[in-house]
PDB file of N, CA and C in Angstrom:
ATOM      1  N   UNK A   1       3.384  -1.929 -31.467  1.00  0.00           N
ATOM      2  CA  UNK A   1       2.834  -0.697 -30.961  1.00  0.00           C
ATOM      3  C   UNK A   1       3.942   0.365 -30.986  1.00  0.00           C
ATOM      4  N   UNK A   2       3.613   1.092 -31.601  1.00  0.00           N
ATOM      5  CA  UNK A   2       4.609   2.275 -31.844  1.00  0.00           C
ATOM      6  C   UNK A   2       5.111   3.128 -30.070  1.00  0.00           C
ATOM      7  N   UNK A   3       6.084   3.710 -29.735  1.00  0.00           N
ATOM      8  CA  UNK A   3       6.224   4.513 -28.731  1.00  0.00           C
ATOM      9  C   UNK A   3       4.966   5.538 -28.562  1.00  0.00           C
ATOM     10  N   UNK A   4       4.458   6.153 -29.275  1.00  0.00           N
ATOM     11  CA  UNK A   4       3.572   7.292 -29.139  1.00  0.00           C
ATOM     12  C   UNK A   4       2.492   6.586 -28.538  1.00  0.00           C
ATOM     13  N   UNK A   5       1.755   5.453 -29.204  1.00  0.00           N
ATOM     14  CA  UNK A   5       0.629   4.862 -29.061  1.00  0.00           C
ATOM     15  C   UNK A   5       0.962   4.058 -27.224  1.00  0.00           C
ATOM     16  N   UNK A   6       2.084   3.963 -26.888  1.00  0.00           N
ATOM     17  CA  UNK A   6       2.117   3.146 -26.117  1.00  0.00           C
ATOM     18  C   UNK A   6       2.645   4.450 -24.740  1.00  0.00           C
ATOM     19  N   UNK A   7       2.819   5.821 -25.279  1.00  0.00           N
ATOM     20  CA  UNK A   7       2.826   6.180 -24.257  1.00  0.00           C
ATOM     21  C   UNK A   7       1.506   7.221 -23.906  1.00  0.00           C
ATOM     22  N   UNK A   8       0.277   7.405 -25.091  1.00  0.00           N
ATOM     23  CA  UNK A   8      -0.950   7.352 -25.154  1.00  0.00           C
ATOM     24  C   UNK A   8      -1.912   6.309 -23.928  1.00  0.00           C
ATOM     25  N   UNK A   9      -1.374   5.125 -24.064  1.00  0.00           N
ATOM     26  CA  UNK A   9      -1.937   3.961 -23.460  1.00  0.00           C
ATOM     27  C   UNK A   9      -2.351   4.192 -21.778  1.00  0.00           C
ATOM     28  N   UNK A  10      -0.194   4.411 -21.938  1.00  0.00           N
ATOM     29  CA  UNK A  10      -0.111   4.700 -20.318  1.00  0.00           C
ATOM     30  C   UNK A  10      -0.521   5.856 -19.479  1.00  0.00           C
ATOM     31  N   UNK A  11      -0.577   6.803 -20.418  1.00  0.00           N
ATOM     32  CA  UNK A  11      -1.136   8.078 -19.912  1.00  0.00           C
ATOM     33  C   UNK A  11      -3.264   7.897 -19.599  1.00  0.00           C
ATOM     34  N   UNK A  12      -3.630   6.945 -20.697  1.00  0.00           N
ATOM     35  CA  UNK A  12      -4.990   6.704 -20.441  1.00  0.00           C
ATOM     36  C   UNK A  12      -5.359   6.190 -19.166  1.00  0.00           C
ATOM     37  N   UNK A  13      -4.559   4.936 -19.411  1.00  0.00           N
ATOM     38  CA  UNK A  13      -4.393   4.135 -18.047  1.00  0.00           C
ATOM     39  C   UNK A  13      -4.414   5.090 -16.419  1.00  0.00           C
ATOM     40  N   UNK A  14      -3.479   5.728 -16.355  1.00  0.00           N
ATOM     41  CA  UNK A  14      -2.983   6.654 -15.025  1.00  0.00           C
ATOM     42  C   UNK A  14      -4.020   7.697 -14.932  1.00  0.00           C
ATOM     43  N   UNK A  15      -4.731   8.015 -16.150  1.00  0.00           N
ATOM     44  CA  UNK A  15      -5.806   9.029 -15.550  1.00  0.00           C
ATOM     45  C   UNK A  15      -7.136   8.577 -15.187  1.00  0.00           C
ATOM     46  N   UNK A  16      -7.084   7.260 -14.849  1.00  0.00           N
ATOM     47  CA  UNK A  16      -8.223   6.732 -15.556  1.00  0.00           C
ATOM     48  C   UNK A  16      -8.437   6.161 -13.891  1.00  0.00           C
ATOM     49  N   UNK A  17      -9.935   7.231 -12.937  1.00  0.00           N
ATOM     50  CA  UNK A  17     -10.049   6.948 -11.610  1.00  0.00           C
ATOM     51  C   UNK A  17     -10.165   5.638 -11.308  1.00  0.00           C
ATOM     52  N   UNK A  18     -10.708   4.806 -12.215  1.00  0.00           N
ATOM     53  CA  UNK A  18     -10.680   3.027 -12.130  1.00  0.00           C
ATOM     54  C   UNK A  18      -9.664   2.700 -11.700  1.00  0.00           C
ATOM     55  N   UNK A  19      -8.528   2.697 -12.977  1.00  0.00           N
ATOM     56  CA  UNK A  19      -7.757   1.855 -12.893  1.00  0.00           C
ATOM     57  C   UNK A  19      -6.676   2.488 -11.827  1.00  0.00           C
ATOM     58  N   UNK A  20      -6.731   3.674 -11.087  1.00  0.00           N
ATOM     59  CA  UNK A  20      -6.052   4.346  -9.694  1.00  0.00           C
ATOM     60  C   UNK A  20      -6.762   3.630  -8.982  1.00  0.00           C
ATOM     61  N   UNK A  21      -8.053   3.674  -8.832  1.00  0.00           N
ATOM     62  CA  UNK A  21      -8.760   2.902  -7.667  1.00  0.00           C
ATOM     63  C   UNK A  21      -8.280   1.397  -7.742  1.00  0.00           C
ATOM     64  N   UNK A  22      -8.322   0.697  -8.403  1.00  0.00           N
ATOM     65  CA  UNK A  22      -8.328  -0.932  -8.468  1.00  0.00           C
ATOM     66  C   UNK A  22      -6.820  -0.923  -8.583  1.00  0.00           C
ATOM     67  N   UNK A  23      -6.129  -0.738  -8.538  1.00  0.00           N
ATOM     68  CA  UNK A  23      -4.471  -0.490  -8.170  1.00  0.00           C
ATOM     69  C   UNK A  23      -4.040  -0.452  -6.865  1.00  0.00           C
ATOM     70  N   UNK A  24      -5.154   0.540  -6.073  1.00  0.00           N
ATOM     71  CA  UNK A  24      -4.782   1.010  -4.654  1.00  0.00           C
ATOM     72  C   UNK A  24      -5.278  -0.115  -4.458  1.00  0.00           C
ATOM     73  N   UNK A  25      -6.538  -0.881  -4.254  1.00  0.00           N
ATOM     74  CA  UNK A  25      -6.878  -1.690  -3.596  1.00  0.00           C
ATOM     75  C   UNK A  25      -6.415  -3.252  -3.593  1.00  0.00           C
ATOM     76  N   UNK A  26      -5.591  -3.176  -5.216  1.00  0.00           N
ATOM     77  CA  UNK A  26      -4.740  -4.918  -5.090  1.00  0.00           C
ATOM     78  C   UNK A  26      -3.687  -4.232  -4.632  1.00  0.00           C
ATOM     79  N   UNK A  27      -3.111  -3.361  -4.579  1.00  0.00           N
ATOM     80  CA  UNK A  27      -1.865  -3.058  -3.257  1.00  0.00           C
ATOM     81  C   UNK A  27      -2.135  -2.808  -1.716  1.00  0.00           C
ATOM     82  N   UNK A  28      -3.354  -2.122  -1.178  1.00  0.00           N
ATOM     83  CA  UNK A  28      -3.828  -2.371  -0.018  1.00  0.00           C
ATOM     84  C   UNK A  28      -3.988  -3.755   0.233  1.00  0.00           C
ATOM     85  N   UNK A  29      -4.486  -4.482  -0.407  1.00  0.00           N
ATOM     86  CA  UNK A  29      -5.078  -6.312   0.046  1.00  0.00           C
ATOM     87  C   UNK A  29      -3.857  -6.622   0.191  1.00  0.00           C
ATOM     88  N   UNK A  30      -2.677  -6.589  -1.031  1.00  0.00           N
ATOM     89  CA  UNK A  30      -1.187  -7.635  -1.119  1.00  0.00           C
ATOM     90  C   UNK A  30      -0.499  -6.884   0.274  1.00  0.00           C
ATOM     91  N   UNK A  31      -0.799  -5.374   0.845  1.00  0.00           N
ATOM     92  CA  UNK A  31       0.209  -5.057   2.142  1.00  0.00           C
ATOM     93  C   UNK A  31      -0.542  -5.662   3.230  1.00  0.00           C
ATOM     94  N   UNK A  32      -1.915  -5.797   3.105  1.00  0.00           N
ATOM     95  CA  UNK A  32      -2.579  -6.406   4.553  1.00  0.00           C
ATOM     96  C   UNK A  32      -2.327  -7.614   4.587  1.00  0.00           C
ATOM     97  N   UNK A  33      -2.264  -8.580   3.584  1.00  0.00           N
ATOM     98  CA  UNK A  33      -2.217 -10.031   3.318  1.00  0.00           C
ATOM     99  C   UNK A  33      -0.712 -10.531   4.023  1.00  0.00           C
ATOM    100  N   UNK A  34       0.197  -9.449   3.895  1.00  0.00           N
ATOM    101  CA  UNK A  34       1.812  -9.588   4.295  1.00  0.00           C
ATOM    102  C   UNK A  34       1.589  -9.594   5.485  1.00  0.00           C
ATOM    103  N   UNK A  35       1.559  -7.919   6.088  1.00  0.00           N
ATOM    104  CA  UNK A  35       0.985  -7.872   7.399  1.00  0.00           C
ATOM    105  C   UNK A  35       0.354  -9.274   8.436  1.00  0.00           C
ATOM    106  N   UNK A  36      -0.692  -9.602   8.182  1.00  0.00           N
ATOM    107  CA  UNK A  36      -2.027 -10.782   9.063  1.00  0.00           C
ATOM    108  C   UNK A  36      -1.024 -11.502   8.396  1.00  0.00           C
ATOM    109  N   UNK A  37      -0.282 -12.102   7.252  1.00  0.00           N
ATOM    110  CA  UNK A  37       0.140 -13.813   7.225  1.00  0.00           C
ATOM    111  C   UNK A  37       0.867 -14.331   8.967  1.00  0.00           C
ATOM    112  N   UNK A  38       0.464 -15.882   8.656  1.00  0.00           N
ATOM    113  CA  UNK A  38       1.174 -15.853  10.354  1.00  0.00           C
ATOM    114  C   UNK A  38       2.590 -15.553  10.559  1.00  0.00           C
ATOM    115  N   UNK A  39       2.734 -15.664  11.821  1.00  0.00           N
ATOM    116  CA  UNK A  39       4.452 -15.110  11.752  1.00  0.00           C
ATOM    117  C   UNK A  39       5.234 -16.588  10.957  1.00  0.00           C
ATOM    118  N   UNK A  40       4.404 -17.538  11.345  1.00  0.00           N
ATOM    119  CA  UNK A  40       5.733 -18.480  10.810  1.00  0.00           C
ATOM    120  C   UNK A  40       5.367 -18.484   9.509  1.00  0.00           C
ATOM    121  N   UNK A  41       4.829 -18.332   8.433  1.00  0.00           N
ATOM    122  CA  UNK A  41       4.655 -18.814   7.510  1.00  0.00           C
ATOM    123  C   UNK A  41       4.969 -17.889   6.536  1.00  0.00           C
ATOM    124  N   UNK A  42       6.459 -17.611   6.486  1.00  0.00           N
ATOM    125  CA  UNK A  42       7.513 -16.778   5.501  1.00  0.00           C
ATOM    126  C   UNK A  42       7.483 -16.587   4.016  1.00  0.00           C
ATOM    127  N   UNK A  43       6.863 -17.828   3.493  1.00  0.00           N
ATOM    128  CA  UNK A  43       6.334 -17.919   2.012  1.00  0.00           C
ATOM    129  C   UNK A  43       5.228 -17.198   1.716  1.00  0.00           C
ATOM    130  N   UNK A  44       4.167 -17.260   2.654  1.00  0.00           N
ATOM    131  CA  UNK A  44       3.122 -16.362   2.011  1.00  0.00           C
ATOM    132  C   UNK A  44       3.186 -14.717   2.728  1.00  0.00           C
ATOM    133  N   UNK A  45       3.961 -14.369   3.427  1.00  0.00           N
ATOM    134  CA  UNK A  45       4.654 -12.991   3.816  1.00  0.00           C
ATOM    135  C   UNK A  45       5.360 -12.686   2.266  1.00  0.00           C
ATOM    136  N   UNK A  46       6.239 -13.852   2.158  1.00  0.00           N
ATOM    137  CA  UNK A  46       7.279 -13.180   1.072  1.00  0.00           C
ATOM    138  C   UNK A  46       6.097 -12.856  -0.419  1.00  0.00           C
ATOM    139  N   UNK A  47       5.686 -13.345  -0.720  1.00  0.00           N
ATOM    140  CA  UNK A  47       4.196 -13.989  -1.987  1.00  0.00           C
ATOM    141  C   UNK A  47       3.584 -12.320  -1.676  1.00  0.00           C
ATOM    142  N   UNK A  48       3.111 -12.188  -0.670  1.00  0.00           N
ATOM    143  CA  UNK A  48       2.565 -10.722  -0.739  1.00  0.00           C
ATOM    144  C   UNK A  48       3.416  -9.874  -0.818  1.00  0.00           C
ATOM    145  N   UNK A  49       4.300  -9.450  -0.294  1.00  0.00           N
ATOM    146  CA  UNK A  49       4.859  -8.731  -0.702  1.00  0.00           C
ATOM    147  C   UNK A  49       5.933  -8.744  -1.742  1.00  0.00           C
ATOM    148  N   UNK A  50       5.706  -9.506  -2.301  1.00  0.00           N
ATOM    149  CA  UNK A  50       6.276  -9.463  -3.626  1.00  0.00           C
ATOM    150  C   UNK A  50       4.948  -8.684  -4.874  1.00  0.00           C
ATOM    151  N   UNK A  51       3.767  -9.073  -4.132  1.00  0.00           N
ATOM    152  CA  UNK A  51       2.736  -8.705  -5.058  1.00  0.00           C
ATOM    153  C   UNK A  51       2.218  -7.091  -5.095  1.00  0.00           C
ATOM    154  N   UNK A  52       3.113  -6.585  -3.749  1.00  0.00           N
ATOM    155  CA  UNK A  52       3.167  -5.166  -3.710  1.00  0.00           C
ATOM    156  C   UNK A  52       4.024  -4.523  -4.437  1.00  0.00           C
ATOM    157  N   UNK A  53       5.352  -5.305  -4.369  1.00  0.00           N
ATOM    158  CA  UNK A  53       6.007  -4.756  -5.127  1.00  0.00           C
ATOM    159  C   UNK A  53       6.126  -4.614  -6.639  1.00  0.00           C
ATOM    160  N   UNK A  54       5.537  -5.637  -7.143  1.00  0.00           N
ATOM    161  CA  UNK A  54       4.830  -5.742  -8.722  1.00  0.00           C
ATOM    162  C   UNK A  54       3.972  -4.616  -8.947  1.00  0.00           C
ATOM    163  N   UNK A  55       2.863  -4.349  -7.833  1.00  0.00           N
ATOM    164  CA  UNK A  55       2.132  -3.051  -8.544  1.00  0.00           C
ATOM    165  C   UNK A  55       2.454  -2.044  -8.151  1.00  0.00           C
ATOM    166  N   UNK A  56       3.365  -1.691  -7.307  1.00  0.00           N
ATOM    167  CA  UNK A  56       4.184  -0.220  -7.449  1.00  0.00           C
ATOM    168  C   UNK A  56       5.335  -0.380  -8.434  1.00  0.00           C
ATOM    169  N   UNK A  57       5.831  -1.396  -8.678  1.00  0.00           N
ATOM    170  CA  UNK A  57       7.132  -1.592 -10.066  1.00  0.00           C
ATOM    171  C   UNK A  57       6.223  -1.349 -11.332  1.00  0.00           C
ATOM    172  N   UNK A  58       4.888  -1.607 -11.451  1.00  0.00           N
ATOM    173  CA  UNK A  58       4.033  -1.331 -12.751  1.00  0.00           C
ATOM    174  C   UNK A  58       3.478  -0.066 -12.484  1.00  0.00           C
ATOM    175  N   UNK A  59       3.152   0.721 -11.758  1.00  0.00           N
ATOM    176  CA  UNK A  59       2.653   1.988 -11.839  1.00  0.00           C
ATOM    177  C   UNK A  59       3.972   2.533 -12.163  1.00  0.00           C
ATOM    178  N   UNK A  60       5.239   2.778 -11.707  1.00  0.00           N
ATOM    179  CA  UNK A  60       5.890   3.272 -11.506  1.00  0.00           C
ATOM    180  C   UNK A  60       6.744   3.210 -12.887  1.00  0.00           C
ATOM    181  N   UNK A  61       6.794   1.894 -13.937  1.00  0.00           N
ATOM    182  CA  UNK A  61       6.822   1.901 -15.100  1.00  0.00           C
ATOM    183  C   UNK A  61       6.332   2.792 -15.745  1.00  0.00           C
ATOM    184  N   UNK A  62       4.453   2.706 -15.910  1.00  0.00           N
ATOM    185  CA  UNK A  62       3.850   3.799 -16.698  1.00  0.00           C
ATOM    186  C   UNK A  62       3.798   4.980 -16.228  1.00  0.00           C
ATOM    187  N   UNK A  63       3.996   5.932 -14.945  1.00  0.00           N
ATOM    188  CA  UNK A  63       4.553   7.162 -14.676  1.00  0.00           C
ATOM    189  C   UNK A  63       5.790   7.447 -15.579  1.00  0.00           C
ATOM    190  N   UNK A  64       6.751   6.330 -15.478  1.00  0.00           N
ATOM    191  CA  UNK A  64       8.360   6.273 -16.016  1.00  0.00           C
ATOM    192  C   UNK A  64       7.721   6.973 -17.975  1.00  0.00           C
ATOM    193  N   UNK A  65       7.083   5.923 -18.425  1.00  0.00           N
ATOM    194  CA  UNK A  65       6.642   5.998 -19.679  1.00  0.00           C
ATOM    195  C   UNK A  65       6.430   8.116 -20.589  1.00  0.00           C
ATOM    196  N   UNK A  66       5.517   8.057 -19.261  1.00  0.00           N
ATOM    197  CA  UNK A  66       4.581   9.392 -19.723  1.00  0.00           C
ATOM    198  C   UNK A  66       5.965  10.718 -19.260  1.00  0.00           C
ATOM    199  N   UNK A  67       6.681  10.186 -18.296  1.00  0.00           N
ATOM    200  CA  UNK A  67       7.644  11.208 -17.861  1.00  0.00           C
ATOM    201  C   UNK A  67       9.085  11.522 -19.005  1.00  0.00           C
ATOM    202  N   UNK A  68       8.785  10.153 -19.695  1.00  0.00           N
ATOM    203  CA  UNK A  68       9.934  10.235 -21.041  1.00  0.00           C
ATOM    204  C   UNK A  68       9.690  10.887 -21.728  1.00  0.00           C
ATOM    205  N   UNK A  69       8.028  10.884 -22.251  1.00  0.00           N
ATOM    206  CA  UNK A  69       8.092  11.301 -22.915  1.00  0.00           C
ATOM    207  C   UNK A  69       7.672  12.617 -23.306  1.00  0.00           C
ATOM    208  N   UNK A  70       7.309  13.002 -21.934  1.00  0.00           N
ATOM    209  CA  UNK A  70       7.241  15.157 -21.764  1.00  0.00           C
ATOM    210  C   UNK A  70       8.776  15.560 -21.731  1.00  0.00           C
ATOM    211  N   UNK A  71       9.779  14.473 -21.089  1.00  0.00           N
ATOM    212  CA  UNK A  71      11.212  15.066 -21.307  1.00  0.00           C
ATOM    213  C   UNK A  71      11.382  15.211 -22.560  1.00  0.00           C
ATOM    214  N   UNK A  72      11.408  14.205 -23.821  1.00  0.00           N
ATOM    215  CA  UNK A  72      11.731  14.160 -24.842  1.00  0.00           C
ATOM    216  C   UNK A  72      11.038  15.247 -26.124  1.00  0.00           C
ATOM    217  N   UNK A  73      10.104  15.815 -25.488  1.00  0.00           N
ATOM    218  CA  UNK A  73       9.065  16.196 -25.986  1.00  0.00           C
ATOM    219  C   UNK A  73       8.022  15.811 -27.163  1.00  0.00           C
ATOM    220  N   UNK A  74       7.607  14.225 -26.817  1.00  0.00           N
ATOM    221  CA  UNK A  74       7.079  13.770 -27.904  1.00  0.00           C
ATOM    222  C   UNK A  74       5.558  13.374 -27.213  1.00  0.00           C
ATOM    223  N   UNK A  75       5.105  14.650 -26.386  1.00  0.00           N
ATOM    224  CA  UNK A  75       3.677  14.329 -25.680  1.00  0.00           C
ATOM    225  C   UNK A  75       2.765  13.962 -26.800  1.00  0.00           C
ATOM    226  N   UNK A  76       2.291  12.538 -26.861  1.00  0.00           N
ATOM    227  CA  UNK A  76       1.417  11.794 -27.540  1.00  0.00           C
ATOM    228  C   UNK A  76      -0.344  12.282 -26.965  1.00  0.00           C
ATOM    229  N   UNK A  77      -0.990  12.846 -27.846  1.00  0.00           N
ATOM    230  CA  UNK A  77      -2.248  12.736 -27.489  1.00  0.00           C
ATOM    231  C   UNK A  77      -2.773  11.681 -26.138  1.00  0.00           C
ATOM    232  N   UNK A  78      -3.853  11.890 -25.716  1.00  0.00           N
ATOM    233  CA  UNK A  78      -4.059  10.863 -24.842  1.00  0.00           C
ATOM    234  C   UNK A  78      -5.512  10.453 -25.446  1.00  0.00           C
TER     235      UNK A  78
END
């Protein structure tokens, strides 16, 4: 996949009210899931929030993507 096509992708992706909606809501579930786990049970505290941090490290990728490439000025169609 060429850079253009792949920063096309990510720009589809991020505008796309779905895939904002279904993003917020596996990161709302993985922060409540942290939150309610019991206090003793540190593995599935750590498990969620690790799973928060995966989908703000992946949004935050394809923001990264689309922001290269208005710096660079190689805005790819969307």
């Amino acid at each position: 996949m060429k850079p253009e096509e792949r920063t096309a992708a990510a720009r589809a992706l991020l505008d796309s009210p779905l895939f904002d909606r279904l993003m917020d809501e596996l990161e709302t579930s993985a922060i409540n899931g942290c939150i309610n786990a019991k206090f003793t049970d540190q593995e599935m505290r750590a498990a969620f929030a690790a799973e928060a941090r995966a989908i703000r490290k992946f949004r935050g990728k394809l923001k990264f993507l689309t922001e290269q490439a208005k710096a660079e000025g190689t805005n790819a169609p969307a």
